[in-house]
Protein backbone atom coordinates (compact mmCIF):
# COMPACT_ATOMS: atom_id res chain seq x y z
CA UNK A 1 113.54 80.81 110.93
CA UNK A 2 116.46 78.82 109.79
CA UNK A 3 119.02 79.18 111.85
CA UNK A 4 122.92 79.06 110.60
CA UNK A 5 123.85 75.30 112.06
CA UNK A 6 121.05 74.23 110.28
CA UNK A 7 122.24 75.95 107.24
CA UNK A 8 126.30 75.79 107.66
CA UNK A 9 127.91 73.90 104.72
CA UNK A 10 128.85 70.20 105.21
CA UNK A 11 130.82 68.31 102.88
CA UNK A 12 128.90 65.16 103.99
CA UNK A 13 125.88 66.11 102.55
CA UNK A 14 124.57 65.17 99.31
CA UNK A 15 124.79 67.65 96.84
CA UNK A 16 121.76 68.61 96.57
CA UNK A 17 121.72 69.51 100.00
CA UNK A 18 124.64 71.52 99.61
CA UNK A 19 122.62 73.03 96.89
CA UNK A 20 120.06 74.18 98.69
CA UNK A 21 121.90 75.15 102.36
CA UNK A 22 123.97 77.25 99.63
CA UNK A 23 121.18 79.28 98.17
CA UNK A 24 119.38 80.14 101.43
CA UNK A 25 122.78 81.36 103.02
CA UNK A 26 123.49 83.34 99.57
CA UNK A 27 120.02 85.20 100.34
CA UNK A 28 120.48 85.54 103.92
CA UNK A 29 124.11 87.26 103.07
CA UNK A 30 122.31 89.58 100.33
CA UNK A 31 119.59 91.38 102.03
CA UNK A 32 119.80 94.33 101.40
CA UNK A 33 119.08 97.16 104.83
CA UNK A 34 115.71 98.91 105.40
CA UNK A 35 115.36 102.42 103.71
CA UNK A 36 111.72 102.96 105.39
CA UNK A 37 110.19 103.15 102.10
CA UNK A 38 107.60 100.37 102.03
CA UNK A 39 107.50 100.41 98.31
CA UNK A 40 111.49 100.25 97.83
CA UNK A 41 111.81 97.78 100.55
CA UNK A 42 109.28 95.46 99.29
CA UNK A 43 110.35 95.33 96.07
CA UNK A 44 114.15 94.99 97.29
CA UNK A 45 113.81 92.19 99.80
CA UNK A 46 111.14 90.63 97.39
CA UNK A 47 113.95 89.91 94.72
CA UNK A 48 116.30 88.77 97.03
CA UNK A 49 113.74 86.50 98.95
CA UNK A 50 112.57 84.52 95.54
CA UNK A 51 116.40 84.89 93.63
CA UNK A 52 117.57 82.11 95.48
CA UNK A 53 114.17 79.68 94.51
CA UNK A 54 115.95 79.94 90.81
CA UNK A 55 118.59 78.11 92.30
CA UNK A 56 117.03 76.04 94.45
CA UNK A 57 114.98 74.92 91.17
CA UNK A 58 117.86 74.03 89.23
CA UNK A 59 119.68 72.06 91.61
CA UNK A 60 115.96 70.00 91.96
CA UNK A 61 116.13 69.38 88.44
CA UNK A 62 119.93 68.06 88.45
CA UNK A 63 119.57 66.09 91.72
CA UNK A 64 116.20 64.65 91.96
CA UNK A 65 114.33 61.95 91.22
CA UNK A 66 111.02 62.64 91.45
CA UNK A 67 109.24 63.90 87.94
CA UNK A 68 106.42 66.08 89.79
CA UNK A 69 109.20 67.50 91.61
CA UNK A 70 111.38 68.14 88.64
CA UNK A 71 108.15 69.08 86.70
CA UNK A 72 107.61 72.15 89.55
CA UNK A 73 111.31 72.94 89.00
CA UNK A 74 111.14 73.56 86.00
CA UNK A 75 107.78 75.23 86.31
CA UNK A 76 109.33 77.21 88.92
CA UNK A 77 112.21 78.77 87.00
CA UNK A 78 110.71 79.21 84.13
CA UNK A 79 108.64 81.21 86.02
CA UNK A 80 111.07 83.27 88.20
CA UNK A 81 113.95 83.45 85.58
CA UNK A 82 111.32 85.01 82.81
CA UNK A 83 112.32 88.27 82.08
């Protein structure tokens, strides 16, 4: 588990970092509490577990290099963003 020092925002790093430390503390923020419904809770934490791979996609595709990297970005949204 990450915990929040490895995940607090630091204008030193490159943006991409910044990017990414951004979308796992957005999901971390967003979880939603346990009803005790396995069903509802699955589906609930589900959504907000893979929401923040959309992002973490998008800033792969504007900061990196690598094409088999951007290639699985875009592969990746595509993927999560589909309706």
């Amino acid at each position: 588990m990450m915990s929040m020092g490895m995940a607090a925002p630091n204008p030193n790093d490159p943006p991409a970092t910044q990017g990414y430390k951004q979308s796992m503390n957005d999901m971390m923020t967003n979880v939603p509490a346990f009803t005790g419904e396995a069903d509802v809770d699955f589906m609930r934490h589900m959504k907000v577990h893979h929401g923040p791979a959309i992002t973490m996609a998008e800033t792969a595709l504007c900061h990196g290099d690598d094409p088999t990297s951007a290639g699985t970005g875009r592969e990746d949204h595509s993927a999560i963003s589909a309706p």
